[in-house]
C-alpha atoms as a PDB file:
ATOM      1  CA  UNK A   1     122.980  49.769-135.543  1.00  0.00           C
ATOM      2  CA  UNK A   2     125.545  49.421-138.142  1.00  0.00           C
ATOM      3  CA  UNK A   3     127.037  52.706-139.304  1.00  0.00           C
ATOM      4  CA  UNK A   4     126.708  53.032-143.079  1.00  0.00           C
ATOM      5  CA  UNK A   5     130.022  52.614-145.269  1.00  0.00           C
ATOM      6  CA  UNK A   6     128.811  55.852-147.277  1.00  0.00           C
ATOM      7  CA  UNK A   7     128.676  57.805-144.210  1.00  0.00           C
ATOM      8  CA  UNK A   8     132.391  56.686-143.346  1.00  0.00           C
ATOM      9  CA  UNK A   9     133.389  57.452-146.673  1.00  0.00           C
ATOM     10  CA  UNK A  10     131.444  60.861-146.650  1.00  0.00           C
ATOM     11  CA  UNK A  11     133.551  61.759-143.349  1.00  0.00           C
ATOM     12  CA  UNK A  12     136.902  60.596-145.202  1.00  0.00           C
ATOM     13  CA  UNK A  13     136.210  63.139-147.940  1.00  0.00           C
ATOM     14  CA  UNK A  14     134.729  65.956-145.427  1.00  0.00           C
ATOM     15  CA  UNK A  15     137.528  68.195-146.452  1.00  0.00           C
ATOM     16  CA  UNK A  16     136.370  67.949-150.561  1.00  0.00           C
ATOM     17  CA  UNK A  17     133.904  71.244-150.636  1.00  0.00           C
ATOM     18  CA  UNK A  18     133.578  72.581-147.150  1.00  0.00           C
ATOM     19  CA  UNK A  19     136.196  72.992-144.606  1.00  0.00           C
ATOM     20  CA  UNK A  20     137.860  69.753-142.347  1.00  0.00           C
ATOM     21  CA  UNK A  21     136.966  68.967-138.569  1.00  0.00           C
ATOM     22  CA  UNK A  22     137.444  71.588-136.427  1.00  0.00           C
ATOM     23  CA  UNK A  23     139.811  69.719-133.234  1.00  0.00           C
ATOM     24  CA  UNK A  24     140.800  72.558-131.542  1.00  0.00           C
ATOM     25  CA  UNK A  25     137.427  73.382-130.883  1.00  0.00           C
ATOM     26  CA  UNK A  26     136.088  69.821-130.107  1.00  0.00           C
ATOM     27  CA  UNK A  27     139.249  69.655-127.862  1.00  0.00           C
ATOM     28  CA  UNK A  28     138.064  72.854-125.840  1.00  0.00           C
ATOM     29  CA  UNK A  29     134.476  71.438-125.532  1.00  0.00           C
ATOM     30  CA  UNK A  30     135.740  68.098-124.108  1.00  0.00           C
ATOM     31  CA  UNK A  31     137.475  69.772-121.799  1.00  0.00           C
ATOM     32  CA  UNK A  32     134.396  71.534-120.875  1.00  0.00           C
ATOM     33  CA  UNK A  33     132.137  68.445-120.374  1.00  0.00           C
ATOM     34  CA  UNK A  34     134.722  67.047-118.514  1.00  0.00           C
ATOM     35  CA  UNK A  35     134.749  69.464-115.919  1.00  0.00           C
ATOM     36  CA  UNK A  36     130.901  69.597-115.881  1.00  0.00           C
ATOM     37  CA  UNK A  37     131.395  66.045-115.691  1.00  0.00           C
ATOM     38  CA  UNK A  38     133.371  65.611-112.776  1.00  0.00           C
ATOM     39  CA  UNK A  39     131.903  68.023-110.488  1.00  0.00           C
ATOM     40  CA  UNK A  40     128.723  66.285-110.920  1.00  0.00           C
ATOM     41  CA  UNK A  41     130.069  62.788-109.853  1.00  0.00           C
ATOM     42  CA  UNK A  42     129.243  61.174-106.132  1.00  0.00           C
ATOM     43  CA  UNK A  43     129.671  58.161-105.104  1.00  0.00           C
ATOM     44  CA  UNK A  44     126.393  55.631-104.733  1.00  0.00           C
ATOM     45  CA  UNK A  45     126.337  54.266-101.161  1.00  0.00           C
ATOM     46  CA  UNK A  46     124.740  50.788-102.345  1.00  0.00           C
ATOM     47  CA  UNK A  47     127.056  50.020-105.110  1.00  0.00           C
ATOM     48  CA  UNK A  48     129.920  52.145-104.311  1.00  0.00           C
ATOM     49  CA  UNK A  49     130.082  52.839-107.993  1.00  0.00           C
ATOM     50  CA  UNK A  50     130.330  56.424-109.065  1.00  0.00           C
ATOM     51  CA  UNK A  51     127.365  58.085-110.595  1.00  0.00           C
ATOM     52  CA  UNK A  52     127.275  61.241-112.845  1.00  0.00           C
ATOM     53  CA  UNK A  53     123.739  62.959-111.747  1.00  0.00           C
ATOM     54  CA  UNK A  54     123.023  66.370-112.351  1.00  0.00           C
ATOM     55  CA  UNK A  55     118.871  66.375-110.893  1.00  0.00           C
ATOM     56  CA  UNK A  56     118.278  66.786-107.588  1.00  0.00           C
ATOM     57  CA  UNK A  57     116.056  64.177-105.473  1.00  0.00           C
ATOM     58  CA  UNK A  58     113.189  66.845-105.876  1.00  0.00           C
ATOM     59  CA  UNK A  59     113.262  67.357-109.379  1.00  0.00           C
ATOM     60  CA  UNK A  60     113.652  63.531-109.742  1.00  0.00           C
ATOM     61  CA  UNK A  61     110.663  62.659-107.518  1.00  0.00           C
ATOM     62  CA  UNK A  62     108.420  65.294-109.075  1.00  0.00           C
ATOM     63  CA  UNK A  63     109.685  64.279-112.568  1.00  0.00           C
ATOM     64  CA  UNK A  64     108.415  60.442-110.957  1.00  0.00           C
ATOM     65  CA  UNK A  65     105.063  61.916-109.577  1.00  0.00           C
ATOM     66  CA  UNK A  66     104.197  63.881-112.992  1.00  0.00           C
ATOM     67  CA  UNK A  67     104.742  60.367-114.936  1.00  0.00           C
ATOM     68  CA  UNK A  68     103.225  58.606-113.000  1.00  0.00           C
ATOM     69  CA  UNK A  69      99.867  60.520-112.377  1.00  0.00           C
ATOM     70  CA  UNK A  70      99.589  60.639-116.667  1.00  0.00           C
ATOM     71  CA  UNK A  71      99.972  57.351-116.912  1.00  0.00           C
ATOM     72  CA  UNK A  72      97.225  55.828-114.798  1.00  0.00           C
ATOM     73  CA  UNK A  73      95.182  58.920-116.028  1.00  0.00           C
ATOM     74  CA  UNK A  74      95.695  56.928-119.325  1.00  0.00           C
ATOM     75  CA  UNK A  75      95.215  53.200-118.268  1.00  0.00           C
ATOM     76  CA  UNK A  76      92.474  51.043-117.269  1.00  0.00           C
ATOM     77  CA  UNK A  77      93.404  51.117-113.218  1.00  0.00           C
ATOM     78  CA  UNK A  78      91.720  48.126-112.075  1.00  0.00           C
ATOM     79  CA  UNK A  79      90.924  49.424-108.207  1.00  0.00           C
ATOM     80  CA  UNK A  80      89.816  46.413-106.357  1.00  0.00           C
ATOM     81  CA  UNK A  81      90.263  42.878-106.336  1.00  0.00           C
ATOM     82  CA  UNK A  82      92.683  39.815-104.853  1.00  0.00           C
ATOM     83  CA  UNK A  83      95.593  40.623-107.027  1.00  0.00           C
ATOM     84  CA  UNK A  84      95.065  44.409-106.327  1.00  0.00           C
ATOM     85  CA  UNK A  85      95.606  42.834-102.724  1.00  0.00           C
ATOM     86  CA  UNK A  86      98.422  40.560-103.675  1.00  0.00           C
ATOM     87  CA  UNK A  87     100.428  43.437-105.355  1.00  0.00           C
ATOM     88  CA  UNK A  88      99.772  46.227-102.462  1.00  0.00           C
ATOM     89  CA  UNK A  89     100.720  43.141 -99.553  1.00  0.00           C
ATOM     90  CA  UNK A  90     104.525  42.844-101.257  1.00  0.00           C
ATOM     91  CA  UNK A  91     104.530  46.020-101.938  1.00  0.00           C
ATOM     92  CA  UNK A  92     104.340  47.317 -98.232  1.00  0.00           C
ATOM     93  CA  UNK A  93     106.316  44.339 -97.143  1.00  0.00           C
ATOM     94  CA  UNK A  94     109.290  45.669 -99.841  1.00  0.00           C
ATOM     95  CA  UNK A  95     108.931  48.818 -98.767  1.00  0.00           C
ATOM     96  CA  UNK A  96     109.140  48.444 -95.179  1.00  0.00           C
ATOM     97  CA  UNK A  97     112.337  46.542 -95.694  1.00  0.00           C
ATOM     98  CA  UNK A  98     113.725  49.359 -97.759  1.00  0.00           C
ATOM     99  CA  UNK A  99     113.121  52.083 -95.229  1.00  0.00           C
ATOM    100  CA  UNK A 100     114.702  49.222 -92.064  1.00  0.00           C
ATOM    101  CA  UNK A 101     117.230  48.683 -94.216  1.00  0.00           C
ATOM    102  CA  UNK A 102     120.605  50.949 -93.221  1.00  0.00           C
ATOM    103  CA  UNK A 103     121.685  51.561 -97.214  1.00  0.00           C
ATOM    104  CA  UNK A 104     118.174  52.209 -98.342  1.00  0.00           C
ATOM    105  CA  UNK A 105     116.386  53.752 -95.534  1.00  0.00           C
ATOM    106  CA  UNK A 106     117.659  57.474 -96.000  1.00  0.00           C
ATOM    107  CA  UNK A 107     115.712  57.931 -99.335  1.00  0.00           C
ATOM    108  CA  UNK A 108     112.848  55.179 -98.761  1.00  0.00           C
ATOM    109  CA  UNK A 109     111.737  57.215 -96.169  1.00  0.00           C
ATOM    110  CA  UNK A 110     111.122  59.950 -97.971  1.00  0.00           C
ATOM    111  CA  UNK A 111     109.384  58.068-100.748  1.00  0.00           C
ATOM    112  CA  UNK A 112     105.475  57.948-101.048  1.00  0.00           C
ATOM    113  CA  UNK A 113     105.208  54.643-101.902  1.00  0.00           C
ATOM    114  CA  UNK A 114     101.818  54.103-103.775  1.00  0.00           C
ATOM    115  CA  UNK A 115     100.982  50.743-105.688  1.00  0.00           C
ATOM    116  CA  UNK A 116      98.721  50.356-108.288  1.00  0.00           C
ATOM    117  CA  UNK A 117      97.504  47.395-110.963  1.00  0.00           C
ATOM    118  CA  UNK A 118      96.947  48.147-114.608  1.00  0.00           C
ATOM    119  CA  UNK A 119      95.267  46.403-117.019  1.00  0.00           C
ATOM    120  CA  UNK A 120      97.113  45.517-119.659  1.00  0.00           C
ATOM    121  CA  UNK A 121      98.313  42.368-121.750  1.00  0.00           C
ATOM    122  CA  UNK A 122     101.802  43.772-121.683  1.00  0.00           C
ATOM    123  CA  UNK A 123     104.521  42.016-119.209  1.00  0.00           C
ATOM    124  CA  UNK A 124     105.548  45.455-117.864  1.00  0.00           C
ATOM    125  CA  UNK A 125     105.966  47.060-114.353  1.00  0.00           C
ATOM    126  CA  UNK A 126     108.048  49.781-112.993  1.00  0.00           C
ATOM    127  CA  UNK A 127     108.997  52.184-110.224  1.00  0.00           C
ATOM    128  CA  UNK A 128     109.284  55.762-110.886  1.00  0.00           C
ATOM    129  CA  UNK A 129     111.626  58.011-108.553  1.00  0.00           C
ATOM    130  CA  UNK A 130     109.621  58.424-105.294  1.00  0.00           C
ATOM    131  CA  UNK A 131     108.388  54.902-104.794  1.00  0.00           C
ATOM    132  CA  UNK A 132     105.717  55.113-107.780  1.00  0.00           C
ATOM    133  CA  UNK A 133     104.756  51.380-108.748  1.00  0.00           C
ATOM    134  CA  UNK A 134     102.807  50.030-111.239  1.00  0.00           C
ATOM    135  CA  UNK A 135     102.131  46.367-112.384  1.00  0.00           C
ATOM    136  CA  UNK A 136     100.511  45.629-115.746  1.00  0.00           C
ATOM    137  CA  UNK A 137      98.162  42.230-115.172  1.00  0.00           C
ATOM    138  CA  UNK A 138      99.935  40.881-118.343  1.00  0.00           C
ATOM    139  CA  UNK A 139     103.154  40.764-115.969  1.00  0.00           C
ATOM    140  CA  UNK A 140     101.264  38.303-113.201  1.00  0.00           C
ATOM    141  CA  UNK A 141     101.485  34.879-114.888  1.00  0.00           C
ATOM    142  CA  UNK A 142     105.477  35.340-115.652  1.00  0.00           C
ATOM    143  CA  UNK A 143     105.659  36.095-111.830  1.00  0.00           C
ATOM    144  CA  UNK A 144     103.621  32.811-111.116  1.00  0.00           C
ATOM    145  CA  UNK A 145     103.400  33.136-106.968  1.00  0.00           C
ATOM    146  CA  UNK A 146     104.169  35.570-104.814  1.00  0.00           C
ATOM    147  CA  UNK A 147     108.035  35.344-104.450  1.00  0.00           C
ATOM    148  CA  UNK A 148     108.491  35.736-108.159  1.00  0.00           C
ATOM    149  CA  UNK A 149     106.096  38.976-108.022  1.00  0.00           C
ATOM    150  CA  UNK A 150     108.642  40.361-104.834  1.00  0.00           C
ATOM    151  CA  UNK A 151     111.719  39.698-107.266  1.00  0.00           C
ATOM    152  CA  UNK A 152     110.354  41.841-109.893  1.00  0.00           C
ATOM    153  CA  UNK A 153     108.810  44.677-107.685  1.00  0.00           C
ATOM    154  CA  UNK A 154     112.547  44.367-105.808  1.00  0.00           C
ATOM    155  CA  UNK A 155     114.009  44.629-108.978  1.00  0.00           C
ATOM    156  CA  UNK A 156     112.017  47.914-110.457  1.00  0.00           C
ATOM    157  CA  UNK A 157     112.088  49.316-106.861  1.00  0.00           C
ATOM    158  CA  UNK A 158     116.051  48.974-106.905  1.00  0.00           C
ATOM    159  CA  UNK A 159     116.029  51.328-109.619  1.00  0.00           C
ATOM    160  CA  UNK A 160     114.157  54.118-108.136  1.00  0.00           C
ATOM    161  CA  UNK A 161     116.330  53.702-104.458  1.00  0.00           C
ATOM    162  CA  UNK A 162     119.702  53.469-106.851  1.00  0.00           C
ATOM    163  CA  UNK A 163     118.383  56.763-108.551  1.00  0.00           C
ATOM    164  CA  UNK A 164     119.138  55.337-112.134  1.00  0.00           C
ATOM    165  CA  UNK A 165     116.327  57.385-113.771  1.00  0.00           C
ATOM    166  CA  UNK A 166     118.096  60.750-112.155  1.00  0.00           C
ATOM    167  CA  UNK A 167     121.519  59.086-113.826  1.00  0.00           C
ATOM    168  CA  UNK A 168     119.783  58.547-117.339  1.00  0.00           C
ATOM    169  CA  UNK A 169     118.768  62.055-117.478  1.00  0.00           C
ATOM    170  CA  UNK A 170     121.746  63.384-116.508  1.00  0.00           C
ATOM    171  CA  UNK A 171     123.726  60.933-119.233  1.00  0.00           C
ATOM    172  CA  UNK A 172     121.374  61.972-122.180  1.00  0.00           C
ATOM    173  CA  UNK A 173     122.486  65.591-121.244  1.00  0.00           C
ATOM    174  CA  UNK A 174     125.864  64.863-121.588  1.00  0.00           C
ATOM    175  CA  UNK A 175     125.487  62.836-124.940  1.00  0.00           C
ATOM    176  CA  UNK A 176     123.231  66.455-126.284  1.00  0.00           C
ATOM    177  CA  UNK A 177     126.617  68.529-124.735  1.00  0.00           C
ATOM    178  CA  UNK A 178     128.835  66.415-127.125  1.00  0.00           C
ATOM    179  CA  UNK A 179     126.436  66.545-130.205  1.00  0.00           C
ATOM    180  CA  UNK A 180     126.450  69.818-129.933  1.00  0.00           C
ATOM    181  CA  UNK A 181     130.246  70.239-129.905  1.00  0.00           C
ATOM    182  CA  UNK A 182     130.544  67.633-133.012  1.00  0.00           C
ATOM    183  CA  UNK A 183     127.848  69.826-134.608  1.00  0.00           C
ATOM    184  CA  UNK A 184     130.038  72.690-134.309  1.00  0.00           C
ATOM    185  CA  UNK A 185     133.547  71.273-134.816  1.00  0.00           C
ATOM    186  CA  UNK A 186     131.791  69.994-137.608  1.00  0.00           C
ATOM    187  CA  UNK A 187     129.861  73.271-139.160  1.00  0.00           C
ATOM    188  CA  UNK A 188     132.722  74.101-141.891  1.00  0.00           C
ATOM    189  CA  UNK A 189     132.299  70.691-143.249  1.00  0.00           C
ATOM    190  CA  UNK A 190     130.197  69.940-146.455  1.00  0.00           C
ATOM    191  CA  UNK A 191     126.800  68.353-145.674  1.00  0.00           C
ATOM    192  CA  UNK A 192     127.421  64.702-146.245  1.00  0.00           C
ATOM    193  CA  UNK A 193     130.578  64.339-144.305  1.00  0.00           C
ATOM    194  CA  UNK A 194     128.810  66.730-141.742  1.00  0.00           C
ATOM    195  CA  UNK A 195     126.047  64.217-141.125  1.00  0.00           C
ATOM    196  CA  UNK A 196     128.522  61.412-141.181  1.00  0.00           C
ATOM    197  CA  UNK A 197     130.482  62.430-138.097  1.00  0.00           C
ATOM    198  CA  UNK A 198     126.926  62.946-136.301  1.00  0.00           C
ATOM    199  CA  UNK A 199     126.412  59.661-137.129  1.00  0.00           C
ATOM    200  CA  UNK A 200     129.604  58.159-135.854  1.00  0.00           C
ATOM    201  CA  UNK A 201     129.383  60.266-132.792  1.00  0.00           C
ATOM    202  CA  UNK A 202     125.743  58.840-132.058  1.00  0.00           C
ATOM    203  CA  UNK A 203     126.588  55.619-132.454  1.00  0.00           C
ATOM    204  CA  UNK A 204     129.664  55.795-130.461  1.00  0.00           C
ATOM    205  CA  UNK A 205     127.913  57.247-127.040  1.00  0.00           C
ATOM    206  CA  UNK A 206     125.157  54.641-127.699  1.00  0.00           C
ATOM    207  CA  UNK A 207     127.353  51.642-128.053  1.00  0.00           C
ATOM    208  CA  UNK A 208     129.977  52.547-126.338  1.00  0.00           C
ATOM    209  CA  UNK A 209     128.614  54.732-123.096  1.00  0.00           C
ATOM    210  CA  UNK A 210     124.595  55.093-123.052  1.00  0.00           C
ATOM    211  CA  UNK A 211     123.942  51.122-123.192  1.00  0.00           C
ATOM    212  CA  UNK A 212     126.549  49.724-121.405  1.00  0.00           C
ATOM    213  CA  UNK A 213     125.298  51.812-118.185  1.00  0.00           C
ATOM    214  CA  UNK A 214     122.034  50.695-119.015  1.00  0.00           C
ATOM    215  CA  UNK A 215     123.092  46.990-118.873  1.00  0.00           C
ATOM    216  CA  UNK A 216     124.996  47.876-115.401  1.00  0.00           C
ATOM    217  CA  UNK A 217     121.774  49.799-113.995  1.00  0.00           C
ATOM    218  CA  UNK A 218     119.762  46.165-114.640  1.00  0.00           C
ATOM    219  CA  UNK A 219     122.353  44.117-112.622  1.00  0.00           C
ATOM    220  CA  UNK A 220     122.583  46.726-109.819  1.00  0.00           C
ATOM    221  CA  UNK A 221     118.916  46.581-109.736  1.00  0.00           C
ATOM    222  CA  UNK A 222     119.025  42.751-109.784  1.00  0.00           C
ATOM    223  CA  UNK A 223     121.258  42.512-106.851  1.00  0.00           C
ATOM    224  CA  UNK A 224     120.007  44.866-104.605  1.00  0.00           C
ATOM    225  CA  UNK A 225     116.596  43.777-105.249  1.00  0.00           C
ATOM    226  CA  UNK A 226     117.388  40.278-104.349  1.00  0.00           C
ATOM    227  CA  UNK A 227     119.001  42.184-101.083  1.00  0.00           C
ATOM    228  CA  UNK A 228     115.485  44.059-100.411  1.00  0.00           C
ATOM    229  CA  UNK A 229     113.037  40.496-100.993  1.00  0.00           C
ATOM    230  CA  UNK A 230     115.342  38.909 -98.787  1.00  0.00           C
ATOM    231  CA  UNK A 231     114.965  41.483 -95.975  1.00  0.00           C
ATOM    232  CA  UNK A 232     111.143  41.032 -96.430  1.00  0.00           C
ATOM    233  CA  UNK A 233     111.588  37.368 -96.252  1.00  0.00           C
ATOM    234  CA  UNK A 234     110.818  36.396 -99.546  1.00  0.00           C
ATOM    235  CA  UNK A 235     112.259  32.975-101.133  1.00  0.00           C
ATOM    236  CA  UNK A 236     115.299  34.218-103.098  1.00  0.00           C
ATOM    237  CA  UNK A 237     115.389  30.674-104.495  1.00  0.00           C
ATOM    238  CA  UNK A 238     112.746  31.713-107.338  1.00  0.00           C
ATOM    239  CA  UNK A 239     114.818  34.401-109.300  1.00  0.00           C
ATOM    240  CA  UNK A 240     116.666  32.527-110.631  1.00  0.00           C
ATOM    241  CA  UNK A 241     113.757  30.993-112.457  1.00  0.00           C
ATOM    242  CA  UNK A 242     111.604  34.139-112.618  1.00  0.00           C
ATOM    243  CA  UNK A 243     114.118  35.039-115.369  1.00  0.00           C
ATOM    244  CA  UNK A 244     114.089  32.083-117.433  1.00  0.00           C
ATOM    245  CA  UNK A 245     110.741  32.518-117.557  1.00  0.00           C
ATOM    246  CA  UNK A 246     111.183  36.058-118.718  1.00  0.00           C
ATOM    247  CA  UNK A 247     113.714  34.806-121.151  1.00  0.00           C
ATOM    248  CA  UNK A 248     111.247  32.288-122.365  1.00  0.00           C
ATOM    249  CA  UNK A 249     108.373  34.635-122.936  1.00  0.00           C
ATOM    250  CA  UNK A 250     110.266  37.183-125.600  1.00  0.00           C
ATOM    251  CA  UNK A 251     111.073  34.458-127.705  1.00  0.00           C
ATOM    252  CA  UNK A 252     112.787  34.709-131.638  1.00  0.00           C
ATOM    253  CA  UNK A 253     115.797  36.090-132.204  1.00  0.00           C
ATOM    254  CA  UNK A 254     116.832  38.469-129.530  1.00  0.00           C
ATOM    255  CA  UNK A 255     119.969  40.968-130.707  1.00  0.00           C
ATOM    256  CA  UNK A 256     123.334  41.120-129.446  1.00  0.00           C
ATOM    257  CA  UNK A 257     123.571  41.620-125.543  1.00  0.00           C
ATOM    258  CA  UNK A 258     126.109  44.828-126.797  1.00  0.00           C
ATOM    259  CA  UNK A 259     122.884  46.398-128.592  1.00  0.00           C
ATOM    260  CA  UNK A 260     120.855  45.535-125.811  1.00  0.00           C
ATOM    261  CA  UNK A 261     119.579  47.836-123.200  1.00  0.00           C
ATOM    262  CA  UNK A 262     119.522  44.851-121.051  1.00  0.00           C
ATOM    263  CA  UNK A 263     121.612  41.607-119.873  1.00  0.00           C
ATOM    264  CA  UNK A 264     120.589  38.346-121.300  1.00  0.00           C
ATOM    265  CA  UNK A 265     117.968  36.828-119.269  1.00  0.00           C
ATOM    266  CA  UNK A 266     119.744  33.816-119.572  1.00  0.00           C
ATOM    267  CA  UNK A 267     122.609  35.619-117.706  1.00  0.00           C
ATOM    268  CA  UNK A 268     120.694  37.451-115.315  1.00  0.00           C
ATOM    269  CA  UNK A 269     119.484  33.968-114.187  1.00  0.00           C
ATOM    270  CA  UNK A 270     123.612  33.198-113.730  1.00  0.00           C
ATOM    271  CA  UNK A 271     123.856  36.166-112.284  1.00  0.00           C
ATOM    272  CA  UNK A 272     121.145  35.368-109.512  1.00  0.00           C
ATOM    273  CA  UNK A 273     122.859  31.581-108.891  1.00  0.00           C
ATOM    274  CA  UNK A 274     125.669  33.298-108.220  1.00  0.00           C
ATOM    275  CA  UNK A 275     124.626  35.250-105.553  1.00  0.00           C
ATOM    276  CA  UNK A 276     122.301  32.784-103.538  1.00  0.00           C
ATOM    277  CA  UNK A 277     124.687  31.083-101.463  1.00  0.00           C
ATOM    278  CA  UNK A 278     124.993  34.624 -99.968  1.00  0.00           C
ATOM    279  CA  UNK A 279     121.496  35.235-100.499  1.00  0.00           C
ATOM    280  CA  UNK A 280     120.128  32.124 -98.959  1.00  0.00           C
ATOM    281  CA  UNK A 281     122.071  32.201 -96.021  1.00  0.00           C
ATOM    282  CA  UNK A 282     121.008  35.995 -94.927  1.00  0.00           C
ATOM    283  CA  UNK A 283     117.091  34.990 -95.389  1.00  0.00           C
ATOM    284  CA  UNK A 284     117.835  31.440 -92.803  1.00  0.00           C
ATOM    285  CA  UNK A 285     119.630  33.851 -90.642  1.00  0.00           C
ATOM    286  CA  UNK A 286     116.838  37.205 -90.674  1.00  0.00           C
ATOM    287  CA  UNK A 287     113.716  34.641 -91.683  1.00  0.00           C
ATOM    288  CA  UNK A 288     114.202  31.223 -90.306  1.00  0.00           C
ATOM    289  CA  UNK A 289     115.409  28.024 -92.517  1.00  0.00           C
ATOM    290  CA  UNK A 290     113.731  28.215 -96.375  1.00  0.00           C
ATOM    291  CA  UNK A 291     111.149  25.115 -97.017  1.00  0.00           C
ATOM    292  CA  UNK A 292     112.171  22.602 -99.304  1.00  0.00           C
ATOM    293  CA  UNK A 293     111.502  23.163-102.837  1.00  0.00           C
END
């Protein structure tokens, strides 16, 4: 994701056969997405971070249903079976917890949780906005028992509850707001220098806004996730290594976490250490004392 040293140099020179930059112009549109972005921005109960969303919980949840219906229309759904069993178990027992839960139960109750197994040698599951969940079987041996398969069905349902897919919609938008304002502020410019700025502007909102969130979303997900398999009375004790096993099965070279759409596993397993003292002792006082290990 390295910007090109032609492109800078094209963007130096923007003024040779076209016209310069336009600022006054990309001054009046950032002023304009700001205010757009602004009155779009509540604050999110669970994290008290504050989220810029611009779909409602309808359009999210349809957007959720509509995925998730093509996708098992296009998979091999396997619709019986122990691990069918396994999956649908945690599943209800996460999802009860969600709706008892004070900070989750407002939306979890109006989620139609439905679980499903694909199969598929991909190490993939996910929850779409409405309590859509699907496990690929390639997933099952990284989860190794049933605690490791509650964190990562807490993890993916964390996402849905935190709304992050509604949040990632709305962020693209804004992103496609300010690439159209470059585009403009750009439109006297000569070609090369033109494509340039596009180029630094993309890069920029990647790098610098679109990933970044990303990486947040993942460790909001992670800790509130560990918060929901605790409720259920899962052992929190195996998330930690849940994601060194994840780490372990990308192997190679892996690129820098600030390219990254997500946190080093090696850190998310830091991350979860951190938290278990807390972690640990709201499972022995909701579930009883943890077995030895």
């Amino acid at each position: 994701m390295r910007l090109p040293q032609q492109g800078m140099r094209r963007l130096r020179m923007g003024r040779g056969r076209g016209g310069g930059f336009r600022w006054p112009i990309m001054l009046i549109a950032a002023i304009g997405i700001g205010v757009y972005y602004f009155s779009n921005v509540k604050e999110n109960d669970l994290t008290g971070r504050s989220q810029f969303i611009t779909v409602s919980e309808e359009q999210e949840v349809a957007l959720g249903l509509q995925s998730y219906r093509q996708v098992l229309s296009e998979s091999a759904v396997v619709g019986s079976g122990p691990e069918v069993d396994l999956l649908r178990r945690i599943g209800a027992d996460l999802a009860n917890a969600a709706r008892a839960l004070p900070q989750t139960a407002e939306l979890a109750n109006k989620f139609d949780w439905q679980f499903n197994l694909v199969q598929s040698d991909q190490a993939n599951a996910f929850c779409l906005p409405g309590g859509y969940v699907a496990f690929y079987t390639g997933i099952l041996p990284v989860a190794a028992n049933d605690n490791g398969l509650a964190v990562i069905m807490g993890h993916e349902i964390a996402h849905a509850l935190l709304r992050h897919g509604a949040e990632r919609m709305s962020q693209s938008q804004l992103v496609q707001l300010g690439q159209a304002a470059v585009g403009v502020a750009a439109g006297d410019m000569d070609p090369g220098a033109r494509q340039a700025a596009m180029q630094i502007f993309g890069f920029g909102a990647q790098v610098g806004f679109m990933l970044p969130y990303s990486r947040e979303h993942e460790t909001e997900a992670d800790k509130i996730g560990l918060d929901l398999l605790v409720a259920a009375c899962y052992d929190p004790r195996e998330a930690p290594a849940l994601w060194e096993r994840m780490g372990a099965l990308g192997g190679g070279q892996k690129p820098p976490e600030m390219f990254s759409t997500h946190p080093d596993s090696g850190r998310r397993a830091e991350n979860f250490r951190a938290w278990m003292p807390d972690a640990v002792a709201a499972f022995e006082a909701r579930c009883g004392a943890l077995p030895a290990r």
